[in-house]
C-alpha atoms as a PDB file:
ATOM      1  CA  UNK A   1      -9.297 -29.025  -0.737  1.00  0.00           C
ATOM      2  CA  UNK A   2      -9.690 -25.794  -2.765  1.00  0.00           C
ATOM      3  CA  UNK A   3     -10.441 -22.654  -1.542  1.00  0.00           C
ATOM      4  CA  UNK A   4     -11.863 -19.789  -4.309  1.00  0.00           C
ATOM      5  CA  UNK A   5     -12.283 -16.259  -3.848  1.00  0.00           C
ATOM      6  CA  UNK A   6     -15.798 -14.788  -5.960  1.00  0.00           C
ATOM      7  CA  UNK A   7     -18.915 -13.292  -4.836  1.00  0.00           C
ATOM      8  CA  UNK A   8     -22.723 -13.303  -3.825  1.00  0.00           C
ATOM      9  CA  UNK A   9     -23.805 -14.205  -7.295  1.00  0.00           C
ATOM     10  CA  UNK A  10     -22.068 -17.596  -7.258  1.00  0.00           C
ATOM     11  CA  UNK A  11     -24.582 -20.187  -7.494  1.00  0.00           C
ATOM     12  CA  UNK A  12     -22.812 -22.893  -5.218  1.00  0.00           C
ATOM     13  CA  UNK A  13     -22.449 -19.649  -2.767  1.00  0.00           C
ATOM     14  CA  UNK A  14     -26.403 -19.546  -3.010  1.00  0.00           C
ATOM     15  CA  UNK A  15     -27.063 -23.560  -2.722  1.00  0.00           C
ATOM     16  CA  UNK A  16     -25.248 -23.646   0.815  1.00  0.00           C
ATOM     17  CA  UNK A  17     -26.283 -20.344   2.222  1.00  0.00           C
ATOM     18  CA  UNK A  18     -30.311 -21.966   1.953  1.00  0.00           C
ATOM     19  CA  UNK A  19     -28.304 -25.419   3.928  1.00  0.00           C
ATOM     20  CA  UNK A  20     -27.176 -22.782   5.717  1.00  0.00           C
ATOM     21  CA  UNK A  21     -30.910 -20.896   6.934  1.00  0.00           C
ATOM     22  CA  UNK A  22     -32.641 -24.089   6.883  1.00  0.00           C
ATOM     23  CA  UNK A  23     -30.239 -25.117   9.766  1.00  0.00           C
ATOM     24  CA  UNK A  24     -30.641 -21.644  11.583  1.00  0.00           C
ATOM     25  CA  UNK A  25     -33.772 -21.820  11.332  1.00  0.00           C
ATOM     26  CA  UNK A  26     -34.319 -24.850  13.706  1.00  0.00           C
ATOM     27  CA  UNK A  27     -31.242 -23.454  15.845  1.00  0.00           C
ATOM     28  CA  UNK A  28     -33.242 -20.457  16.041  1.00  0.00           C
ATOM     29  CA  UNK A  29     -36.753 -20.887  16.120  1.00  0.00           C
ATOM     30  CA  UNK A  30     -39.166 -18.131  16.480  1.00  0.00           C
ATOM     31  CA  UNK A  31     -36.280 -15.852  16.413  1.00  0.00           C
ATOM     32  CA  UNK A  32     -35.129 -16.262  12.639  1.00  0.00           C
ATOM     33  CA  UNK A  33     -37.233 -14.431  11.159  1.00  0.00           C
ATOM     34  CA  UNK A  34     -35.445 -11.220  13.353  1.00  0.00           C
ATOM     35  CA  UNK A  35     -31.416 -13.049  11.953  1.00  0.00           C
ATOM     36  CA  UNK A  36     -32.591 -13.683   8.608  1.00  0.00           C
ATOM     37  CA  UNK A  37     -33.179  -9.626   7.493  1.00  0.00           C
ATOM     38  CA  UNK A  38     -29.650  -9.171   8.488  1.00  0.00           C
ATOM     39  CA  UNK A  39     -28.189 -11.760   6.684  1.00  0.00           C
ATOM     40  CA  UNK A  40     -28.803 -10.863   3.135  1.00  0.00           C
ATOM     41  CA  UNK A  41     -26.744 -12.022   0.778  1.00  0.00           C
ATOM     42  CA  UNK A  42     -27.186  -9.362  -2.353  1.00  0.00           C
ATOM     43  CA  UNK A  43     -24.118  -7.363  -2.979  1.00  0.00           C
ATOM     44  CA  UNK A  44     -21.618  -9.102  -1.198  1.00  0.00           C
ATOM     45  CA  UNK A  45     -18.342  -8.457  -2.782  1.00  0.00           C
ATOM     46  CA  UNK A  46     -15.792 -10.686  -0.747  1.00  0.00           C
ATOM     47  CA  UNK A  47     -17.272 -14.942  -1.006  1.00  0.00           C
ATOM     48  CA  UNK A  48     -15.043 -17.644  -0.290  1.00  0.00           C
ATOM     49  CA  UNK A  49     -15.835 -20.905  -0.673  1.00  0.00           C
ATOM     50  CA  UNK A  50     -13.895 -24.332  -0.382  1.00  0.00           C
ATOM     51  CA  UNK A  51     -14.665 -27.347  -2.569  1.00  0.00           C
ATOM     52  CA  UNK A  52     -13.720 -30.816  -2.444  1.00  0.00           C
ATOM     53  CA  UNK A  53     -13.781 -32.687  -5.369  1.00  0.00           C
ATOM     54  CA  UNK A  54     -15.154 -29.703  -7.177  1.00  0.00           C
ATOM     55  CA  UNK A  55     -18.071 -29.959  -4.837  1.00  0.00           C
ATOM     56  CA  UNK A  56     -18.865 -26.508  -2.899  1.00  0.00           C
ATOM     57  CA  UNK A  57     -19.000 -27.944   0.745  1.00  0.00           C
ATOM     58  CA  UNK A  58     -18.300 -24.509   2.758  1.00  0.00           C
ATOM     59  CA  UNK A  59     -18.783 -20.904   2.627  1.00  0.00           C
ATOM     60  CA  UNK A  60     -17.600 -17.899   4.645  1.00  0.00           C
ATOM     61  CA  UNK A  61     -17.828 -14.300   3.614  1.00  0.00           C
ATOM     62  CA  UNK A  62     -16.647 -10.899   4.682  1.00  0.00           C
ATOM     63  CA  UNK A  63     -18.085  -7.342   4.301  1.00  0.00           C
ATOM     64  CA  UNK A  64     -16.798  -4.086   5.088  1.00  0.00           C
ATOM     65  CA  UNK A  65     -19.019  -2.822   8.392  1.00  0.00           C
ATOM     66  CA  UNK A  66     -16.801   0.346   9.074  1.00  0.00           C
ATOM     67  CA  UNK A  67     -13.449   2.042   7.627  1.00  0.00           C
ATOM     68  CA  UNK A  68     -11.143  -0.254  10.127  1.00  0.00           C
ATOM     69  CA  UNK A  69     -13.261  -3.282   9.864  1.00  0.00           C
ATOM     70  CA  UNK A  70     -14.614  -6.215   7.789  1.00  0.00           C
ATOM     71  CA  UNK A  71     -17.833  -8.349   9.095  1.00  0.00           C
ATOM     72  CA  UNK A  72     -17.691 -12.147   8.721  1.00  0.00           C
ATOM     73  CA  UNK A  73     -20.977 -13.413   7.291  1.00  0.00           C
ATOM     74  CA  UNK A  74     -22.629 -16.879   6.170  1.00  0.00           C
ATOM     75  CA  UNK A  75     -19.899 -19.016   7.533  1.00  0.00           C
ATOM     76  CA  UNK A  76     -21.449 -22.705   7.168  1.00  0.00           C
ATOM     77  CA  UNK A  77     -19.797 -26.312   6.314  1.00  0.00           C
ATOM     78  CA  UNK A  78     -21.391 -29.010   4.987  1.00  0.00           C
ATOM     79  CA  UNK A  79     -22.765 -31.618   7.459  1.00  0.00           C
ATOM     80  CA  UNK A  80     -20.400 -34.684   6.252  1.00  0.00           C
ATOM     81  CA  UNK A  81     -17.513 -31.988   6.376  1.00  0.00           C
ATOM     82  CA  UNK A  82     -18.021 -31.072   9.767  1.00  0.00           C
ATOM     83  CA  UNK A  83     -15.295 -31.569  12.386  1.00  0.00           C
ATOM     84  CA  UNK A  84     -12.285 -31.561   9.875  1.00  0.00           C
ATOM     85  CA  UNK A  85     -11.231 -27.984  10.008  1.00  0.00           C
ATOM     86  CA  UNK A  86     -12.700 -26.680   7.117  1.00  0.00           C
ATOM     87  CA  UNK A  87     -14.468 -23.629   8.859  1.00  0.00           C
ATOM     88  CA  UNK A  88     -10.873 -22.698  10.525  1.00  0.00           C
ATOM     89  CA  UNK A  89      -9.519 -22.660   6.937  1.00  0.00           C
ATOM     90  CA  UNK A  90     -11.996 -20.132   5.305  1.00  0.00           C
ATOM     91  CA  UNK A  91     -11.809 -17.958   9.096  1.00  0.00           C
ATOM     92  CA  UNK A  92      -7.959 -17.558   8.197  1.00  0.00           C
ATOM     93  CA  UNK A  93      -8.464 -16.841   4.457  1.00  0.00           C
ATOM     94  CA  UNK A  94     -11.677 -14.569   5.269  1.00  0.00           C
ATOM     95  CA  UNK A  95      -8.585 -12.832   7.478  1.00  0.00           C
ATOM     96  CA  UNK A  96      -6.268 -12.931   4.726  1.00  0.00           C
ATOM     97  CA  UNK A  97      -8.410 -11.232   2.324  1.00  0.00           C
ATOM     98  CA  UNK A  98      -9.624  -8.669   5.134  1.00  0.00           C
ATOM     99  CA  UNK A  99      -5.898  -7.602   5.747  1.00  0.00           C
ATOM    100  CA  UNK A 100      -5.520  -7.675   1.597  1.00  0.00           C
ATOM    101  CA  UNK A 101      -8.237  -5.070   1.571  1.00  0.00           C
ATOM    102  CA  UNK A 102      -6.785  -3.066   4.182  1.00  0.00           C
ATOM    103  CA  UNK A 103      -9.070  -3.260   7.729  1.00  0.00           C
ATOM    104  CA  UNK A 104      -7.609  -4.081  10.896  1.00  0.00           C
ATOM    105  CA  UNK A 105     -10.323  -6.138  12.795  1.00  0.00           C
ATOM    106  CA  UNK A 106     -13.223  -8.441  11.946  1.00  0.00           C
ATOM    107  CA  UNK A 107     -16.186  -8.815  13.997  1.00  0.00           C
ATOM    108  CA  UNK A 108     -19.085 -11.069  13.952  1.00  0.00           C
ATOM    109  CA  UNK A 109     -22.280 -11.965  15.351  1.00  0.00           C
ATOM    110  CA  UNK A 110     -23.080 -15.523  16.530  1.00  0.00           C
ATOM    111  CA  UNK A 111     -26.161 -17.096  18.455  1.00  0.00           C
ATOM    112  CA  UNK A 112     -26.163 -18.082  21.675  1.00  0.00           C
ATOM    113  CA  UNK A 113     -27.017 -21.521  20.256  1.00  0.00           C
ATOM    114  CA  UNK A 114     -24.443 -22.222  18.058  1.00  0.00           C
ATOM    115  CA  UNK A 115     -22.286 -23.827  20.249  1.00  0.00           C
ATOM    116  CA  UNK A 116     -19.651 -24.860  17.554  1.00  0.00           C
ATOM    117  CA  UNK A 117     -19.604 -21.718  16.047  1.00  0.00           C
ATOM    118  CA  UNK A 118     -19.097 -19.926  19.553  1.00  0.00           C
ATOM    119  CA  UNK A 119     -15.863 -22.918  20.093  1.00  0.00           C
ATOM    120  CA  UNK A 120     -14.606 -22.189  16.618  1.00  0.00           C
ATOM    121  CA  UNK A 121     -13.883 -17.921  16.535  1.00  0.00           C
ATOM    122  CA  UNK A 122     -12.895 -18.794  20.357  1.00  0.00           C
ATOM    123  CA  UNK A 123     -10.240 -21.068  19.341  1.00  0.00           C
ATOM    124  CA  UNK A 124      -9.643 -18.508  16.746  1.00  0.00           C
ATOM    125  CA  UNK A 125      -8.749 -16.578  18.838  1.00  0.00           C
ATOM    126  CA  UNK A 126     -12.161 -13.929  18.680  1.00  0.00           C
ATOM    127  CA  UNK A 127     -12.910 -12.199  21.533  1.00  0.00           C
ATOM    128  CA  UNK A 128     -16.212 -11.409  22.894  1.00  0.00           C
ATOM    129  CA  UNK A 129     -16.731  -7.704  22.415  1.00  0.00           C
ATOM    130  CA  UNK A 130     -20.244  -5.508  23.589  1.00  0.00           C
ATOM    131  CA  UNK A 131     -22.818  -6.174  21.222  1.00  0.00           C
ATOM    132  CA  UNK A 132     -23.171  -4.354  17.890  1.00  0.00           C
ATOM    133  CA  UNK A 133     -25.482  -2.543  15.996  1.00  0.00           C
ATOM    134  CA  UNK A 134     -28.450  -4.515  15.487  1.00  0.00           C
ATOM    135  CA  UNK A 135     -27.450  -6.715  17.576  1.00  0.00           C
ATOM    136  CA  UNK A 136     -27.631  -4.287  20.326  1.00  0.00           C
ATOM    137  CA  UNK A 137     -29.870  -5.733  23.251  1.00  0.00           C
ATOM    138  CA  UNK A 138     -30.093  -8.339  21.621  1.00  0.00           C
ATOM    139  CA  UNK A 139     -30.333 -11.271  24.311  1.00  0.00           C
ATOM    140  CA  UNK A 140     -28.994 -14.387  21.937  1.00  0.00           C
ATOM    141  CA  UNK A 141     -26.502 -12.663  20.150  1.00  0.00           C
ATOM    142  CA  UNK A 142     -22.876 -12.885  21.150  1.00  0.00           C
ATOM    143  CA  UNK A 143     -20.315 -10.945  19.261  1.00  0.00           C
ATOM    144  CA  UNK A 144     -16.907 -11.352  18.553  1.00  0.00           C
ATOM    145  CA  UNK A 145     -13.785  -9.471  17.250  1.00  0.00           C
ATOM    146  CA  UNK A 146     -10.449  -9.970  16.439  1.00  0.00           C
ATOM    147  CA  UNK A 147      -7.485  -7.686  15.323  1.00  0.00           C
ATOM    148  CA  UNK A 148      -5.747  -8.636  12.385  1.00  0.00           C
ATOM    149  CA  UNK A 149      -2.985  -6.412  11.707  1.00  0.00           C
ATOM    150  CA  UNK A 150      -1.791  -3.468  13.698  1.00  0.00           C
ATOM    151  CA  UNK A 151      -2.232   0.283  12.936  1.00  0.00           C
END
């Protein structure tokens, strides 16, 4: 497996984030339309993606929310890559690169729902933290942080 660093104008980046909506969209229901404006992907500098056999099969992406910390965004695997590890590898690189760039933490914002994604940043070792932002009272959102290097 390869992992490679670009950005939001990669077109493999663009093929799995729609995988990606299509299958938050059924997770979500009549609350995607409220995720979706939040989870544009114009402009965002920091896109990893992993390919096997020079096929794109997962994405993960950070982007700076405040001076001390990076946001992880459009993490999503591939169906027949599910269950291998895959979204554990781009969590640690998406780290990596954060602590490259010089933040601290990462946050993120998961749905009540996504029961894998809720077992992967807790095995990560994310903690749940008060809701966010946008996501402030809101009832399916759970977030998470994590501290990545000490100040």
């Amino acid at each position: 497996m390869q992992l490679i660093r670009t950005n939001s104008d990669n077109f493999e980046f663009i093929a799995l984030v729609k995988e990606l909506d299509a299958y938050l969209k059924i997770k979500d229901g009549d609350e995607h339309s409220f995720y979706s404006q939040f989870n544009k992907i114009d402009s965002i500098k920091y896109v990893l993606l992993a390919y096997e056999n020079n096929t794109a099969i997962a994405c993960g992406a950070i982007k700076e929310y405040s001076s001390d910390r990076m946001e992880i965004k459009r993490m999503f695997v591939s169906v027949n890559y599910r269950g291998l590890g895959v979204a554990s590898l781009i969590l640690k690189e998406l780290e990596i690169w954060a602590k490259e760039l010089k933040f601290s933490k990462c946050i993120l914002e998961t749905g009540s729902r996504q029961t894998e994604a809720i077992a992967l940043y807790s095995k990560n070792n994310y903690k749940i933290i008060p809701s966010y932002g946008q996501y402030l009272n809101v009832e399916n959102s759970i977030c998470f942080e994590k501290i990545i290097e000490e100040k």
